[in-house]
C-alpha atoms as a PDB file:
ATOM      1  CA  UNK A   1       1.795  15.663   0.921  1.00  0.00           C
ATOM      2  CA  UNK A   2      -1.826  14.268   1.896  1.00  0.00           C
ATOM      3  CA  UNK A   3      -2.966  11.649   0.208  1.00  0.00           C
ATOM      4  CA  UNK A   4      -6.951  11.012  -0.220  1.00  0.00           C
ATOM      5  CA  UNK A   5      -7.974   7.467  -0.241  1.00  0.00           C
ATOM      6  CA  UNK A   6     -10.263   8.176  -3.652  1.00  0.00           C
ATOM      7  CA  UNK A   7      -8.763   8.788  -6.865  1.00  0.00           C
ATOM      8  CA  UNK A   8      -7.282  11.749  -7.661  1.00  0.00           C
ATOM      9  CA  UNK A   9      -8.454  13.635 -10.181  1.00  0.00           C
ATOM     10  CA  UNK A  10      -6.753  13.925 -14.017  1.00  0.00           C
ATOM     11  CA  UNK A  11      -5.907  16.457 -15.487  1.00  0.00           C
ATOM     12  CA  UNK A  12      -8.302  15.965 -18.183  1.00  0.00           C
ATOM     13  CA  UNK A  13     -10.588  13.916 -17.193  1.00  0.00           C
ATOM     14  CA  UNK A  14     -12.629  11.502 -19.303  1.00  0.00           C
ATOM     15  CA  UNK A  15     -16.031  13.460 -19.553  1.00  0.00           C
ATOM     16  CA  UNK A  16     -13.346  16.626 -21.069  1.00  0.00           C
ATOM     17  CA  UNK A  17     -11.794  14.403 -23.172  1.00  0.00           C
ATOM     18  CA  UNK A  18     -15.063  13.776 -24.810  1.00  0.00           C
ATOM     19  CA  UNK A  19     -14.131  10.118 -25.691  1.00  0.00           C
ATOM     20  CA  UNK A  20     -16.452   8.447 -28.101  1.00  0.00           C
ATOM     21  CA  UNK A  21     -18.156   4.837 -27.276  1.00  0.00           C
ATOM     22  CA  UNK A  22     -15.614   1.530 -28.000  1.00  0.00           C
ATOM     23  CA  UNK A  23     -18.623  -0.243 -29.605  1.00  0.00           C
ATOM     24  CA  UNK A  24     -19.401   2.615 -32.267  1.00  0.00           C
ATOM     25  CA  UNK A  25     -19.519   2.091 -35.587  1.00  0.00           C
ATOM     26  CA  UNK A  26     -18.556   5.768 -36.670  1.00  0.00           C
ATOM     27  CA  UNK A  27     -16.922   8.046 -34.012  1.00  0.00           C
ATOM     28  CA  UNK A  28     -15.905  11.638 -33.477  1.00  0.00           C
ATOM     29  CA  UNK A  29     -12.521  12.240 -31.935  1.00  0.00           C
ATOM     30  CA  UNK A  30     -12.709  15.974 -30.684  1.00  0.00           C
ATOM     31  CA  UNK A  31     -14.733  16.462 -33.756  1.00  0.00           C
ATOM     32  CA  UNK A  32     -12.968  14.777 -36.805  1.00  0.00           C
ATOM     33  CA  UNK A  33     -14.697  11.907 -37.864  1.00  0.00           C
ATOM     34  CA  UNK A  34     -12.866   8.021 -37.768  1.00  0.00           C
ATOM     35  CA  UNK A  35     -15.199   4.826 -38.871  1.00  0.00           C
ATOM     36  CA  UNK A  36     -13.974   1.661 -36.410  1.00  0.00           C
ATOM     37  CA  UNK A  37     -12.260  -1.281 -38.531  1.00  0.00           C
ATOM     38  CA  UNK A  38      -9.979  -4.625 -37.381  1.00  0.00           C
ATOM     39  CA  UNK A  39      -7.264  -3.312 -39.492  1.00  0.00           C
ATOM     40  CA  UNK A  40      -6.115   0.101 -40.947  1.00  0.00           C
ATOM     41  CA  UNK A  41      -6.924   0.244 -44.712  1.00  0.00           C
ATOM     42  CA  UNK A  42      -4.025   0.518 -47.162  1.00  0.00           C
ATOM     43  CA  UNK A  43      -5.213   3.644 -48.171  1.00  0.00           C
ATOM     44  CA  UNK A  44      -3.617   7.340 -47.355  1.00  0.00           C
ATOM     45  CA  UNK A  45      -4.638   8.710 -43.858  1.00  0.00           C
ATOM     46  CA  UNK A  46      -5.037   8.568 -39.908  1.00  0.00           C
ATOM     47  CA  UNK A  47      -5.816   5.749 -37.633  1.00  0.00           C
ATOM     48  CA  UNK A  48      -5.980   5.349 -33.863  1.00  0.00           C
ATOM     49  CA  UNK A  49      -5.551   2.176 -32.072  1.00  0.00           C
ATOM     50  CA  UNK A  50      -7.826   2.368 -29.016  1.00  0.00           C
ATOM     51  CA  UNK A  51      -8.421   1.418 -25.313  1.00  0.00           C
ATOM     52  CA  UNK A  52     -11.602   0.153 -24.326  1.00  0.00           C
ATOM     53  CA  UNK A  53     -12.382   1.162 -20.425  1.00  0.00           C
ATOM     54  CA  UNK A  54     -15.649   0.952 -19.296  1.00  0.00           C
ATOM     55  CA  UNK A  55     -17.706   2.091 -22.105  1.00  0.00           C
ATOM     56  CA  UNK A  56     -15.316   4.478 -23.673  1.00  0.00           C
ATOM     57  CA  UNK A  57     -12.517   4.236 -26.172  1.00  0.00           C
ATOM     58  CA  UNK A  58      -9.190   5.567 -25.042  1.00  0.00           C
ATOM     59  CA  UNK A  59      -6.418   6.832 -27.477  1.00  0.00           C
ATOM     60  CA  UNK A  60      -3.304   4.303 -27.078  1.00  0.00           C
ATOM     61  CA  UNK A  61      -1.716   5.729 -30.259  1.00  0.00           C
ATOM     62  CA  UNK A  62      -2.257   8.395 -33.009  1.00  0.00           C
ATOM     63  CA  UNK A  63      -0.434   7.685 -36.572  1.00  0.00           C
ATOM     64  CA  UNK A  64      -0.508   8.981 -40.042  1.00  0.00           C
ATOM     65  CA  UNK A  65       1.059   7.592 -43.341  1.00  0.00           C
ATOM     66  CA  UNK A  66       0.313   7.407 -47.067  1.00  0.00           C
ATOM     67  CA  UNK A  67      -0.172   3.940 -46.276  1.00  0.00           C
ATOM     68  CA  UNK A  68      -2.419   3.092 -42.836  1.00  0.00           C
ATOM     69  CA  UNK A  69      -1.585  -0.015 -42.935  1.00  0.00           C
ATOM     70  CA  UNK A  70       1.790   0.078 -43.617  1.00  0.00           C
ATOM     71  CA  UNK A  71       2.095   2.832 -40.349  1.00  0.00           C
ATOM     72  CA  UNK A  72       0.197   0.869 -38.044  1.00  0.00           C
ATOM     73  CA  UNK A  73       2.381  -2.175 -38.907  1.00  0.00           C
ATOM     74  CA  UNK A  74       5.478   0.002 -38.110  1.00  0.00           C
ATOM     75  CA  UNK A  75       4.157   0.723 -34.899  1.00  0.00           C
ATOM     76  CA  UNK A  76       3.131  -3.001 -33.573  1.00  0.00           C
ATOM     77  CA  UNK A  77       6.738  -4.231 -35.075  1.00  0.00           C
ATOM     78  CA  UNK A  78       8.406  -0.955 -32.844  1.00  0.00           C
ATOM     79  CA  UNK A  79       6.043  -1.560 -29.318  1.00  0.00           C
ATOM     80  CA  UNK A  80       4.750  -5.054 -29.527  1.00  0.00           C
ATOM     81  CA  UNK A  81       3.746  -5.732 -25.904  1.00  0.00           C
ATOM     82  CA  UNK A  82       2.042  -2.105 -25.854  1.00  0.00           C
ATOM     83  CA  UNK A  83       0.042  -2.156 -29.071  1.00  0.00           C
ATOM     84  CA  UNK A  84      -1.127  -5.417 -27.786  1.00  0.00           C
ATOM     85  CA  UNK A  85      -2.796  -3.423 -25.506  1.00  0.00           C
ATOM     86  CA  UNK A  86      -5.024  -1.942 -27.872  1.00  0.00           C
ATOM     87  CA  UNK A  87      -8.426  -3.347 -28.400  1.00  0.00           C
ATOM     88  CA  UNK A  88      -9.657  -1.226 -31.079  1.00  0.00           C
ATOM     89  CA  UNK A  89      -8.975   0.736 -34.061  1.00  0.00           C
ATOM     90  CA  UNK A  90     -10.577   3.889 -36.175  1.00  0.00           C
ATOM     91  CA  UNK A  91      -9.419   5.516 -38.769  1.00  0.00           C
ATOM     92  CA  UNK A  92     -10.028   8.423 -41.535  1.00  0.00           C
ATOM     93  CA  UNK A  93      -8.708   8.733 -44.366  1.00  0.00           C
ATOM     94  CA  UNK A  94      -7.110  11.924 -45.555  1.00  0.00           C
ATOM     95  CA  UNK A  95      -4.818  12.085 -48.907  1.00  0.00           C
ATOM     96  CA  UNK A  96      -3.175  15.745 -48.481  1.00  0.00           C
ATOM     97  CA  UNK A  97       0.114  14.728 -45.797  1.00  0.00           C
ATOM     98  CA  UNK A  98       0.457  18.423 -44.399  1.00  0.00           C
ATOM     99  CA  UNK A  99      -2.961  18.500 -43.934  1.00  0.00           C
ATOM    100  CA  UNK A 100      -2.699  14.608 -41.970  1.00  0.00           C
ATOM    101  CA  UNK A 101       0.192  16.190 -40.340  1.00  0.00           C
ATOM    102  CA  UNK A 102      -1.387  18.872 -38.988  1.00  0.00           C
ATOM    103  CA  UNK A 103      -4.556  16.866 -37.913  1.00  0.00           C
ATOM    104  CA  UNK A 104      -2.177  14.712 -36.260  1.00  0.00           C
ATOM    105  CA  UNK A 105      -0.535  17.000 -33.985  1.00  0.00           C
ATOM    106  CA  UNK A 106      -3.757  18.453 -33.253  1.00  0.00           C
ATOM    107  CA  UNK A 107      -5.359  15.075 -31.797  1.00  0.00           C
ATOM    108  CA  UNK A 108      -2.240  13.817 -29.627  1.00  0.00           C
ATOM    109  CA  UNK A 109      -2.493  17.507 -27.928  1.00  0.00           C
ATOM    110  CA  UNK A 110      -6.171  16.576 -26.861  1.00  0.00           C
ATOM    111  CA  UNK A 111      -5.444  13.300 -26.120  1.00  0.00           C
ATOM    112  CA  UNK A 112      -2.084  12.944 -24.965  1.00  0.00           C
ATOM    113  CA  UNK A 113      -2.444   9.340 -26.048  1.00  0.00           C
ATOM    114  CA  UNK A 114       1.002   7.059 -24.328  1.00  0.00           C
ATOM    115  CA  UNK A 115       2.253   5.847 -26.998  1.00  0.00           C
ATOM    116  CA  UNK A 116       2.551   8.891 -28.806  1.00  0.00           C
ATOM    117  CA  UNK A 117       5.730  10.918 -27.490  1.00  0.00           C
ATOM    118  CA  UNK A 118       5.940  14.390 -29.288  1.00  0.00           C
ATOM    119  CA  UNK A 119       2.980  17.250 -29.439  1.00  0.00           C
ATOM    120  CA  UNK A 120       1.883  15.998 -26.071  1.00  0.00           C
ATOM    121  CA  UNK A 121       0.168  18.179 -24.002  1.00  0.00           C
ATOM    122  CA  UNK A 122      -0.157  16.572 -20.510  1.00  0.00           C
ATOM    123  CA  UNK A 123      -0.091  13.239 -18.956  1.00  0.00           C
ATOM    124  CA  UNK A 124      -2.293  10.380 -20.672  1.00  0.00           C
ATOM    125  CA  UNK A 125      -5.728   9.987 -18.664  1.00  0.00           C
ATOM    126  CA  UNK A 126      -4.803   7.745 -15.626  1.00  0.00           C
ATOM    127  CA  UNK A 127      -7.306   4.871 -16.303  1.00  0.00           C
ATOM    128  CA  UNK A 128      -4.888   4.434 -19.577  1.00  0.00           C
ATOM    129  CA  UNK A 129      -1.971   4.795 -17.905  1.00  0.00           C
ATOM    130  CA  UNK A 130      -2.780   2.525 -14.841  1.00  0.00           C
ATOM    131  CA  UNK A 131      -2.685  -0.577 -17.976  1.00  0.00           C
ATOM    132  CA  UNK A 132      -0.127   0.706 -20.794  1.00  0.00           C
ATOM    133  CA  UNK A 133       2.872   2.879 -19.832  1.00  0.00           C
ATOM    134  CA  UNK A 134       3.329   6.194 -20.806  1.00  0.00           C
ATOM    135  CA  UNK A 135       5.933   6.310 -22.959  1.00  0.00           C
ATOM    136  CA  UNK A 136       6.228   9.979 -22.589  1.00  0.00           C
ATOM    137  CA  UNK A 137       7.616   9.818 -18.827  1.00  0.00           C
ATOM    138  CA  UNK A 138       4.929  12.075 -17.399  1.00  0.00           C
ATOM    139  CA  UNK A 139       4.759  12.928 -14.171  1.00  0.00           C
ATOM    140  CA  UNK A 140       2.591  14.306 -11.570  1.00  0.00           C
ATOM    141  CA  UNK A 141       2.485  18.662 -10.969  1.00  0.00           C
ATOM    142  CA  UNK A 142       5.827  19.876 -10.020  1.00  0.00           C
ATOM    143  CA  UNK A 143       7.883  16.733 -10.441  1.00  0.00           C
ATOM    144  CA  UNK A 144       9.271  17.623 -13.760  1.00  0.00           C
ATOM    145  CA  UNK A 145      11.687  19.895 -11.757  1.00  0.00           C
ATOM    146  CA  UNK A 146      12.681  16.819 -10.233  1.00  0.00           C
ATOM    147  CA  UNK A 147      14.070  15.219 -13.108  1.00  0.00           C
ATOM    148  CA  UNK A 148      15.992  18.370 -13.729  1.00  0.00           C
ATOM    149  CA  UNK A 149      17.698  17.668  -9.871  1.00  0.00           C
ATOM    150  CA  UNK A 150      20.936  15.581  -9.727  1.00  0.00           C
ATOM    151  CA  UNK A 151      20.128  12.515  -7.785  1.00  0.00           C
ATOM    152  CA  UNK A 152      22.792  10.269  -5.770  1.00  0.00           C
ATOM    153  CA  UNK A 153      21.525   6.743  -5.202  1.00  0.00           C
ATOM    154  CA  UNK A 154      23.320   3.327  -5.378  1.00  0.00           C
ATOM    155  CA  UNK A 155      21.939  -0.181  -5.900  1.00  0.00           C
ATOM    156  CA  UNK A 156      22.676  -1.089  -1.884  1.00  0.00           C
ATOM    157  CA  UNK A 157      20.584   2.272  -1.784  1.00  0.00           C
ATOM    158  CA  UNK A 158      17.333   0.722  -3.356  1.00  0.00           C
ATOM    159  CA  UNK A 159      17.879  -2.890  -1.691  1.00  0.00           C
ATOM    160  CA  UNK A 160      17.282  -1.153   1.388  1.00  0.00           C
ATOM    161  CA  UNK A 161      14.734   0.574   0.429  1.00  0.00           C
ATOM    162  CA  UNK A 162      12.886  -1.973  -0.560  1.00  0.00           C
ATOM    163  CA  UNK A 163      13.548  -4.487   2.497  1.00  0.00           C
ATOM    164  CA  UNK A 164      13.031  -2.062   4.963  1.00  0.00           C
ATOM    165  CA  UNK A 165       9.619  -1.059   3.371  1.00  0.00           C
ATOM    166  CA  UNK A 166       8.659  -4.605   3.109  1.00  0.00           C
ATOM    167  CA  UNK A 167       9.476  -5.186   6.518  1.00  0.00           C
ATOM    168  CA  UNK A 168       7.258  -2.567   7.691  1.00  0.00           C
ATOM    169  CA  UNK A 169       4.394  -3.355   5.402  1.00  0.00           C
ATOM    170  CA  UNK A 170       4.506  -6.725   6.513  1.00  0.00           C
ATOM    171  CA  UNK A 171       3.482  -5.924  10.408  1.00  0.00           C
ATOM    172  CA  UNK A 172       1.308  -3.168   8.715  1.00  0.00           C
ATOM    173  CA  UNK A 173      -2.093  -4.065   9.706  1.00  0.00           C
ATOM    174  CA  UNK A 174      -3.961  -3.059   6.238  1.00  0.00           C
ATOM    175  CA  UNK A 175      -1.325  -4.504   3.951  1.00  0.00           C
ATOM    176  CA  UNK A 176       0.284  -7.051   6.183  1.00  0.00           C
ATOM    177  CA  UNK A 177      -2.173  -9.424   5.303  1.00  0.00           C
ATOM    178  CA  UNK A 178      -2.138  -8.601   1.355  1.00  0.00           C
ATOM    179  CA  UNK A 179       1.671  -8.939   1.023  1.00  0.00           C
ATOM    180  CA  UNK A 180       1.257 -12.164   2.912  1.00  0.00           C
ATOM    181  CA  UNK A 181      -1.273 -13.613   0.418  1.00  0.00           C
ATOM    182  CA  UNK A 182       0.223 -12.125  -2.787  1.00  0.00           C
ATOM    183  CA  UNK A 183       4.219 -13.288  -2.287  1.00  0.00           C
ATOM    184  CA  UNK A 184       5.328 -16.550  -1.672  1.00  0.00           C
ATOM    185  CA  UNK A 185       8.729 -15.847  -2.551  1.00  0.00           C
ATOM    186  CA  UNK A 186      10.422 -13.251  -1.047  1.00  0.00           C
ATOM    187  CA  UNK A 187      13.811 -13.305  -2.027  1.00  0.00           C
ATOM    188  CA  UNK A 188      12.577 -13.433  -5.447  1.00  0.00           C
ATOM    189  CA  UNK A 189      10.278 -10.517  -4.960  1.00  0.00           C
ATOM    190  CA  UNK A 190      12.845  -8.262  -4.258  1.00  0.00           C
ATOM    191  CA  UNK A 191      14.656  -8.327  -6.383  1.00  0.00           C
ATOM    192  CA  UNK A 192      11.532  -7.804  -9.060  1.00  0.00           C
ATOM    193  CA  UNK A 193      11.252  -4.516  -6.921  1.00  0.00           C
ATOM    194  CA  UNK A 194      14.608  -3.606  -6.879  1.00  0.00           C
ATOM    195  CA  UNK A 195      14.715  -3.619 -10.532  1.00  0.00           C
ATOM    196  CA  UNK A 196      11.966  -1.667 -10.904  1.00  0.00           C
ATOM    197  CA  UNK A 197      13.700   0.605  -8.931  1.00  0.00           C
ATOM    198  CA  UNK A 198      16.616   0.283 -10.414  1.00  0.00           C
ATOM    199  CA  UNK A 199      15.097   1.309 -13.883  1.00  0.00           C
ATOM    200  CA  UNK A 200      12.857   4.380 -11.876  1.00  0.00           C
ATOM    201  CA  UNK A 201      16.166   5.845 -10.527  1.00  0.00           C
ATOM    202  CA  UNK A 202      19.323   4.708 -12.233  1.00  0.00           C
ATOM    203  CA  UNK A 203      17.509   4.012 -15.865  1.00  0.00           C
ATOM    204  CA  UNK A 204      18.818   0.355 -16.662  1.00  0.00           C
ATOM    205  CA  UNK A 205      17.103  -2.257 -17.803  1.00  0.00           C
ATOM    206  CA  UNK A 206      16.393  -5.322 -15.715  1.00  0.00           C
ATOM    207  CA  UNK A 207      12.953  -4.466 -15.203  1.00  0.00           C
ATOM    208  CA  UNK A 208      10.433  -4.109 -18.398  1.00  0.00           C
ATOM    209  CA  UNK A 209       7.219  -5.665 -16.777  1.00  0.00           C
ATOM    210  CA  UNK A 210       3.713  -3.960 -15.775  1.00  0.00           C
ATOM    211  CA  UNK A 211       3.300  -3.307 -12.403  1.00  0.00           C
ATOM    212  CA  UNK A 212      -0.359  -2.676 -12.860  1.00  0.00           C
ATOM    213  CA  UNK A 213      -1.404  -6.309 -13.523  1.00  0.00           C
ATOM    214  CA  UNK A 214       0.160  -7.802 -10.814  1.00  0.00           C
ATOM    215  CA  UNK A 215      -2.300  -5.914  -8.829  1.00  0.00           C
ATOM    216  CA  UNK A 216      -5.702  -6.972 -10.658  1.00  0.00           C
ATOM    217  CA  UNK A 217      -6.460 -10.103  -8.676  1.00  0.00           C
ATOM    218  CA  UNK A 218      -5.848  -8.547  -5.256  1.00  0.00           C
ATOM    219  CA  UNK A 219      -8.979  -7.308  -4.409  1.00  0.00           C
ATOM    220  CA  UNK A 220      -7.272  -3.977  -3.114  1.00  0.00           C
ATOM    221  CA  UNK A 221      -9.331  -1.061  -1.916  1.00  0.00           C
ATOM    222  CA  UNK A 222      -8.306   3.005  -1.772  1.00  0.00           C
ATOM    223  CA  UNK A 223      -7.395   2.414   1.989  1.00  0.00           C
ATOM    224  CA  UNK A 224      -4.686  -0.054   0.591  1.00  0.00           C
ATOM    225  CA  UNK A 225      -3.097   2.505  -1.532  1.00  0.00           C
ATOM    226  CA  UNK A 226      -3.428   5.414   1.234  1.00  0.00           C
ATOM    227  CA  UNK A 227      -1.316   3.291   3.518  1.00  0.00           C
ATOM    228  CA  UNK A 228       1.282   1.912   0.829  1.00  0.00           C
ATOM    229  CA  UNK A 229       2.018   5.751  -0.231  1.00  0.00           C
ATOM    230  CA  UNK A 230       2.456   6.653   3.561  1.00  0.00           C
ATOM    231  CA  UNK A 231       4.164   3.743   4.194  1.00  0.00           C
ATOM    232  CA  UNK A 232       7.007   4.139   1.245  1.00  0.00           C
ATOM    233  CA  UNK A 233       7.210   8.214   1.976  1.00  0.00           C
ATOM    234  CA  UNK A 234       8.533   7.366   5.568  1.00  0.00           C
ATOM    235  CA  UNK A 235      11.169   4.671   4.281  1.00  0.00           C
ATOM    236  CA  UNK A 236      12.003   6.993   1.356  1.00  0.00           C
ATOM    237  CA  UNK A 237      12.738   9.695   3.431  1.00  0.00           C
ATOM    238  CA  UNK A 238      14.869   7.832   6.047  1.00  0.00           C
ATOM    239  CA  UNK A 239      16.737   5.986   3.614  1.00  0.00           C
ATOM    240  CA  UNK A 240      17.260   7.560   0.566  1.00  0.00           C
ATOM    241  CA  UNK A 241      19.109  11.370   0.246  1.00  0.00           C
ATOM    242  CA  UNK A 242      16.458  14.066  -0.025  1.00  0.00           C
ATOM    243  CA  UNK A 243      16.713  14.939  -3.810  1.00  0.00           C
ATOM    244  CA  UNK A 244      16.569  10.809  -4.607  1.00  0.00           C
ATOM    245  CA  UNK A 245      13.675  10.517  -2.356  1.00  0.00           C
ATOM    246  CA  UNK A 246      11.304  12.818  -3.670  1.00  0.00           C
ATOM    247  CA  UNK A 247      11.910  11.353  -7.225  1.00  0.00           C
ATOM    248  CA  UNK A 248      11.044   7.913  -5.763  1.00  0.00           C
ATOM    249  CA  UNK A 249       7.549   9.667  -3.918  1.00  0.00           C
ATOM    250  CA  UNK A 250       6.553  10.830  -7.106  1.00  0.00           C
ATOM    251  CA  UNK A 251       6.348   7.829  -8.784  1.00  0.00           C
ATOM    252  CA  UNK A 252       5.209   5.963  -6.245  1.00  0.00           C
ATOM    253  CA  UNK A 253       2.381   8.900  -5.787  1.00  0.00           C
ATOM    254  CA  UNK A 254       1.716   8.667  -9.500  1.00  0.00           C
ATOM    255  CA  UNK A 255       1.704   5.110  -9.377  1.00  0.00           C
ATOM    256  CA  UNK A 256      -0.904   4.784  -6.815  1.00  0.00           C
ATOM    257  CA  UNK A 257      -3.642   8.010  -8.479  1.00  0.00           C
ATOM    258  CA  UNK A 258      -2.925   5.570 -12.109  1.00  0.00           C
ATOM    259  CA  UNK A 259      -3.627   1.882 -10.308  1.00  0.00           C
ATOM    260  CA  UNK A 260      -6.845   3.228  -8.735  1.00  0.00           C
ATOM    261  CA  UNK A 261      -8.075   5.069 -11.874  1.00  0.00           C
ATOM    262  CA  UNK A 262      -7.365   1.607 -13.780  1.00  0.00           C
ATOM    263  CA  UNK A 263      -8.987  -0.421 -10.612  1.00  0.00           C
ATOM    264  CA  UNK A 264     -11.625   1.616  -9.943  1.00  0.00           C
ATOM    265  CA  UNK A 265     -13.067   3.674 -13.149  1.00  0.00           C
ATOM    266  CA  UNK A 266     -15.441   5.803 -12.937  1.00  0.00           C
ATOM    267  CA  UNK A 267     -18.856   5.109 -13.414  1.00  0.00           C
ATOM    268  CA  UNK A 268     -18.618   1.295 -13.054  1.00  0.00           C
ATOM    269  CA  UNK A 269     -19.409  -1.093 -10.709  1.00  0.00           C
ATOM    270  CA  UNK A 270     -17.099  -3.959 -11.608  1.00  0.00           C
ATOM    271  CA  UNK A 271     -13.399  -4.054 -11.990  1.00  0.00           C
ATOM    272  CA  UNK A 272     -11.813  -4.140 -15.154  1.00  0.00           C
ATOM    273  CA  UNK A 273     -11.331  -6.748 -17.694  1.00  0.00           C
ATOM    274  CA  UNK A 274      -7.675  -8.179 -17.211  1.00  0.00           C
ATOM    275  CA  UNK A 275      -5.320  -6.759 -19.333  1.00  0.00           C
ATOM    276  CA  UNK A 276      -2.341  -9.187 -21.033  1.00  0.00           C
ATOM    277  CA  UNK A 277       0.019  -9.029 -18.473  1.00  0.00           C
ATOM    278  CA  UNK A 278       4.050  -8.214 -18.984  1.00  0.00           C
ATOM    279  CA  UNK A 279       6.727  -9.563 -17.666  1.00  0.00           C
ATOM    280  CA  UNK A 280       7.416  -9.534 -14.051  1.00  0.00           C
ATOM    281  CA  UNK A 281       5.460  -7.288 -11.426  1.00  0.00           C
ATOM    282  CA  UNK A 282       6.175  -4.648  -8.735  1.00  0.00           C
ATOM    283  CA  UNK A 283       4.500  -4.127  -6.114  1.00  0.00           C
ATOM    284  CA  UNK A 284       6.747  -1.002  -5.177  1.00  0.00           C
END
């Protein structure tokens, strides 16, 4: 697969999504009307905790409950680090619950906000998905199939992987000199990797840190993330078994469109605020 060095395009992209502005007052999410607050009232309805990126707000997650601020307790207590995330709130209140319901289900199938993992529609927008994770595991066009493959892979698998990508990165001449600035330690980098890995193909749990901030302070450019996909599609492909391979390309392909919508939105001139970072980083 070719890969451009601008951002690929979402799915749906912010200007469809008709987001409303982070600052207002009183917004419209695809035509129901929230009003912006610190804190969802303790009153019967809907609230959405927001994104702000660039000028817009993002939905991080939609909720409902007979008590707002009961729900959107529930939710910080359930995804801490994630909710953290969220810089905003708006909310409407609504007393009928099968009406709430329905509204509900109606918004997270516009928005596909992360957090939110049923009634999805598609993948969250990529800006939003570059800084909080998707909880929903999407994935780009015609990988879903993938996850439906058996894979065979093996932890000595993914420390080769990641040492013999490293090692060609390092004499790369475009990233060479990035992975030499960024990593003083590289023992201890990979094993961050490998975990990430680790979690990516074999699903355990040594890794639960975002990637994306490690990468805010690098001063990376498209032509950076051209040559780290190509880069990791040749190691893939000579070291890990076709089906396992293609799973890892996907994500790292998805990885790369989501870190360059996050570093580079559109219609600004300036990178992005820093988010709060996780724990660890991978630089895949």
């Amino acid at each position: 697969m070719t890969i451009s060095s601008t951002v690929t395009a979402a799915p749906h992209s912010a200007s469809a999504r008709h987001l409303p502005l982070a600052s207002a007052g009183e917004a419209s999410f695809a035509g129901v009307a929230f009003r912006a607050a610190a804190r969802a009232p303790s009153r019967p309805g809907i609230f959405i905790l927001t994104r702000g990126i660039g000028e817009l707000a993002y939905p991080v997650y939609i909720g409902e409950g007979d008590d707002m601020a009961v729900a959107e307790e529930a939710v910080r207590a359930t995804l801490p680090a994630d909710t953290a995330l969220a810089d905003g709130l708006f909310y409407m209140e609504r007393a009928n619950a099968r009406l709430r319901s329905h509204t509900v289900r109606d918004l997270v199938g516009k928005f596909d906000p992360p957090l939110n993992t049923t009634d999805r529609k598609g993948p969250a927008a990529p800006e939003l998905a570059a800084i909080i994770p998707d909880r929903a595991e999407s994935w780009p066009e015609g990988a879903r199939e993938q996850l439906a493959t058996e894979i065979h892979v093996t932890e000595a698998d993914l420390e080769r992987l990641v040492k013999e990508f490293y090692a060609a990165a390092g004499d790369d001449p475009v990233l060479g000199p990035v992975f030499t600035r960024a990593i003083p330690d590289w023992e201890g980098h990979y094993r961050v990797v490998q975990n990430f890995w680790s979690r990516a193909l074999l699903g355990t749990s040594r890794y639960s840190g975002n990637p994306f901030s490690a990468h805010l302070a690098l001063n990376l450019k498209p032509e950076h993330f051209t040559r780290w996909v190509s880069l990791f599609q040749q190691t893939a492909r000579r070291v890990l078994e076709p089906a396992a391979a293609d799973r890892a390309i996907a994500k790292v392909e998805h990885m790369s469109t989501c870190f360059q919508a996050g570093l580079f939105p559109p219609g600004l001139d300036a990178a992005p605020s820093h988010p709060h970072a996780g724990q660890g980083a991978a630089s895949a």
